[in-house]
Protein backbone atom coordinates (compact mmCIF):
# COMPACT_ATOMS: atom_id res chain seq x y z
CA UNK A 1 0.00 0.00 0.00
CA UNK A 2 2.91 2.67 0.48
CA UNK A 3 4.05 1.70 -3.13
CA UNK A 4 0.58 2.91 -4.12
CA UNK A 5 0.90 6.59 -2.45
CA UNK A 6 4.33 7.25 -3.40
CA UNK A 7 5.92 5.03 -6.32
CA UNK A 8 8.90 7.20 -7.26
CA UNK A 9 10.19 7.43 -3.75
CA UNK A 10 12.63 4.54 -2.51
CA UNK A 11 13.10 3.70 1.13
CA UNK A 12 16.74 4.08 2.08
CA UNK A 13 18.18 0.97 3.39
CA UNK A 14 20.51 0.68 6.41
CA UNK A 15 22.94 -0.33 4.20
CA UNK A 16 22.26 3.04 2.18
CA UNK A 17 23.45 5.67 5.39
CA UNK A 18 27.51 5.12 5.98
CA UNK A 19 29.15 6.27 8.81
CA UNK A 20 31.92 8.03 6.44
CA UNK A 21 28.83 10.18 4.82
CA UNK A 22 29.51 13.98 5.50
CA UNK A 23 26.00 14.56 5.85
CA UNK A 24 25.91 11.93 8.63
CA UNK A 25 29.25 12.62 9.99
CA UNK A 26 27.49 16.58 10.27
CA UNK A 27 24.90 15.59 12.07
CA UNK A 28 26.37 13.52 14.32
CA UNK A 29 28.18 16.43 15.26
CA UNK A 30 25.38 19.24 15.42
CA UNK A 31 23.47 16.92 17.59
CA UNK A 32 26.32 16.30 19.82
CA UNK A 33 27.14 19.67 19.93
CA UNK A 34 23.55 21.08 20.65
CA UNK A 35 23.63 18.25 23.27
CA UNK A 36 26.86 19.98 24.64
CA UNK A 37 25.76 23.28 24.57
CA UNK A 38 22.48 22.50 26.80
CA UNK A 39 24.88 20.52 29.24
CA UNK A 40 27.13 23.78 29.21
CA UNK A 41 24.11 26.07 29.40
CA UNK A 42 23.03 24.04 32.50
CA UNK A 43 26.13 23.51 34.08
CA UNK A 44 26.25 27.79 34.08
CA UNK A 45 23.04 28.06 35.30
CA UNK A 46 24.07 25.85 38.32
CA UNK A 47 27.15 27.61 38.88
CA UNK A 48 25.52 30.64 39.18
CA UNK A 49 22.53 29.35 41.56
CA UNK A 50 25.45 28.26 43.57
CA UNK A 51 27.30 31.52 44.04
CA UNK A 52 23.81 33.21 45.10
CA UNK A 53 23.60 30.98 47.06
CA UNK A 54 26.44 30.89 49.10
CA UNK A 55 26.60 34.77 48.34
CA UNK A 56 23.04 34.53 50.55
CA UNK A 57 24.45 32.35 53.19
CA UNK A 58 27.70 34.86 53.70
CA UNK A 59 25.24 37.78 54.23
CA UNK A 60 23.06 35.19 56.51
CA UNK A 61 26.22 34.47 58.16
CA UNK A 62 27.39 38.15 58.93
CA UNK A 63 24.16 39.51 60.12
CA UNK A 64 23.44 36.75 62.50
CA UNK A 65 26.97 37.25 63.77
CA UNK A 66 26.28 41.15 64.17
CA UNK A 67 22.85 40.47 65.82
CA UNK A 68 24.57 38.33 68.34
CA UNK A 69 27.86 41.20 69.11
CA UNK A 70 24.70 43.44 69.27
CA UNK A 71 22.47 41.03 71.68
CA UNK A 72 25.76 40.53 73.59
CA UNK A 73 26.54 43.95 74.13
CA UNK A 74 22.91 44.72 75.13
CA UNK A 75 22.78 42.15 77.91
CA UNK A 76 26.33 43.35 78.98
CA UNK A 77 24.88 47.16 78.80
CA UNK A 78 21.77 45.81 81.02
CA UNK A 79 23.59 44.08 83.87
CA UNK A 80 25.35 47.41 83.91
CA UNK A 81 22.13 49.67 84.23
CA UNK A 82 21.95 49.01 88.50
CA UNK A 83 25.52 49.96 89.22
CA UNK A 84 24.40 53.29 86.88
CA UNK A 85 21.54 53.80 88.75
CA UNK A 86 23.42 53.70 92.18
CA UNK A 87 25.87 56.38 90.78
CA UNK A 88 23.12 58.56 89.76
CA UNK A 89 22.02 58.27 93.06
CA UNK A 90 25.11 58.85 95.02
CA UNK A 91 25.99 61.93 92.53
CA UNK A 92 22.53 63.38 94.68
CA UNK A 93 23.37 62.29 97.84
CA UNK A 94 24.57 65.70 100.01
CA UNK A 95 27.74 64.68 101.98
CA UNK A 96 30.32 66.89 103.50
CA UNK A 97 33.64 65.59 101.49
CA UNK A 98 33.50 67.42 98.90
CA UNK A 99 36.56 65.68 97.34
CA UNK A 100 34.55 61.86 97.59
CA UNK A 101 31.59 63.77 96.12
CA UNK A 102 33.69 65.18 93.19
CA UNK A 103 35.28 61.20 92.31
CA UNK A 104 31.95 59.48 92.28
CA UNK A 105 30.44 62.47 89.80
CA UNK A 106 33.60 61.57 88.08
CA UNK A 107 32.86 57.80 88.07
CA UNK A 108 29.58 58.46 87.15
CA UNK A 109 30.79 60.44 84.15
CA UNK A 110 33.48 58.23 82.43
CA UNK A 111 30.81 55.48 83.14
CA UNK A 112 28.14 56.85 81.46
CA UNK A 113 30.47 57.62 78.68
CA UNK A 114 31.38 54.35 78.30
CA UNK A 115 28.16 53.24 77.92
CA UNK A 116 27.08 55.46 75.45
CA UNK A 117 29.94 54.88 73.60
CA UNK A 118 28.69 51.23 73.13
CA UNK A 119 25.34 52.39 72.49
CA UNK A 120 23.68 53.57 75.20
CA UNK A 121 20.60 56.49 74.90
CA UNK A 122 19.14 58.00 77.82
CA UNK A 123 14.96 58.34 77.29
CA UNK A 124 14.04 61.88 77.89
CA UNK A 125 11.05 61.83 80.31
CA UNK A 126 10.52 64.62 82.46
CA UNK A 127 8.09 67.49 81.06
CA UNK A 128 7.36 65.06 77.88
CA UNK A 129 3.60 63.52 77.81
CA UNK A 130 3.60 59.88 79.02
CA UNK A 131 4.06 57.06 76.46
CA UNK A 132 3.33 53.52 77.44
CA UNK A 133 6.19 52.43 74.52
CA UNK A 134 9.41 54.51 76.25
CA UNK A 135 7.83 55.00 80.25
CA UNK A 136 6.41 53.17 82.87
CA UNK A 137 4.05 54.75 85.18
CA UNK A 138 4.36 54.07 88.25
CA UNK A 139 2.51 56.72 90.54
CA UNK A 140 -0.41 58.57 88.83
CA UNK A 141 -1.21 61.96 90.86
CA UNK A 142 -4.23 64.22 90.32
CA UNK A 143 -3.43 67.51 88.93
CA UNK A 144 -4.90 70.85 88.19
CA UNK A 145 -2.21 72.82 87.10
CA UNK A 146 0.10 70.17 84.64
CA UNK A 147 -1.56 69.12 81.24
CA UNK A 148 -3.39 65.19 81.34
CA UNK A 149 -0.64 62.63 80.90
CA UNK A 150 2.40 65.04 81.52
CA UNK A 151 5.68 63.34 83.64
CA UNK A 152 6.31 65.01 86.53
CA UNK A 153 9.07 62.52 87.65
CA UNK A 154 11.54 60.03 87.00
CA UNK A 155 12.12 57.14 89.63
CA UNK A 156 14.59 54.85 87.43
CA UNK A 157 16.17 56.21 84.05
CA UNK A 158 15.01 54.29 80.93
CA UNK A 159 17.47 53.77 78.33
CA UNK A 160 17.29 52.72 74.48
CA UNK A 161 20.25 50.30 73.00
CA UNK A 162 21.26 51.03 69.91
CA UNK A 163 17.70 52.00 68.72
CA UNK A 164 16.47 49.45 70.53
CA UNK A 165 14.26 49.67 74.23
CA UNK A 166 16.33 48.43 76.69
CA UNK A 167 14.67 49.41 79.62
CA UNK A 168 11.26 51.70 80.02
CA UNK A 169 11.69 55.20 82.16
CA UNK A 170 10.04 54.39 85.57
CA UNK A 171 7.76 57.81 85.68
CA UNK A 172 5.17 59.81 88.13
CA UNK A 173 2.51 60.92 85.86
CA UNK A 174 -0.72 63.89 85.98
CA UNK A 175 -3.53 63.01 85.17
CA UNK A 176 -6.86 65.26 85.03
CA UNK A 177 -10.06 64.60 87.54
């Protein structure tokens, strides 16, 4: 039945296709090197996912490492904040010696220093309106002269690490009747 449709055309035998034809010896070789490009192609395209990807994991790497010096050093900074707080409060203390008054101011000074040097930021509270994200309140008095929600006091300094709340301002606050 195939004679019937096409007469003139002869099937080519195996015997027909050598392997020292230059039309077969051609496309032997376009196929093989189509078949090397893709492998090259892919073998690229992995490299490259590769490098991103350990690119990603170097960056991963190095933050995690900085968020750790920077946990560290705010834990350090927060052990810290008592022996602050009793410096503050001897710097008030009235005493006689003038000279042992002048050394702990001085103590107090370098030491607060220090600790801003590593990151340390006092919260500004007195005179500022009360808010529940940077104070604390711990006494609320009745007032008819101060505005609602106005700090009259500071019991305990509150302090920000690097941008970040390290401890809330322990505040007396007005309120209105």
């Amino acid at each position: 039945m195939n004679e019937d449709i096409r007469p003139d055309v002869q099937e080519p035998s195996s015997d027909a296709i050598s392997l020292d034809d230059p039309l077969y010896q051609l496309t032997a070789l376009t196929e093989e090197r189509d078949r090397l490009l893709l492998e090259r192609n892919d073998l690229q395209d992995r490299l490259a996912r590769r490098a991103a990807e350990f690119d990603n994991y170097r960056k991963r790497i190095e933050r995690e490492r900085a968020d750790m010096a920077q946990y560290a050093g705010m834990n350090t900074v927060g052990d810290l904040l008592p022996v602050l707080d009793d410096f503050q409060r001897a710097v008030r203390v009235e005493t006689a010696d003038r000279e042992y008054a002048k050394g702990i101011e001085l103590i107090h000074q370098r030491f607060s220093e220090v600790l801003k040097k590593l990151g340390l930021e006092p919260i500004v509270t007195e005179g500022q309106l009360f808010d529940p994200n940077l104070h604390q309140a711990i006494d609320m008095v009745e007032s008819e002269t101060e505005p609602d929600q106005t700090i009259l006091a500071e019991y305990a300094a509150g302090y920000n690490f690097k941008g970040k709340m390290l401890r809330p301002a322990m505040v007396k606050v007005a309120v209105r009747k």
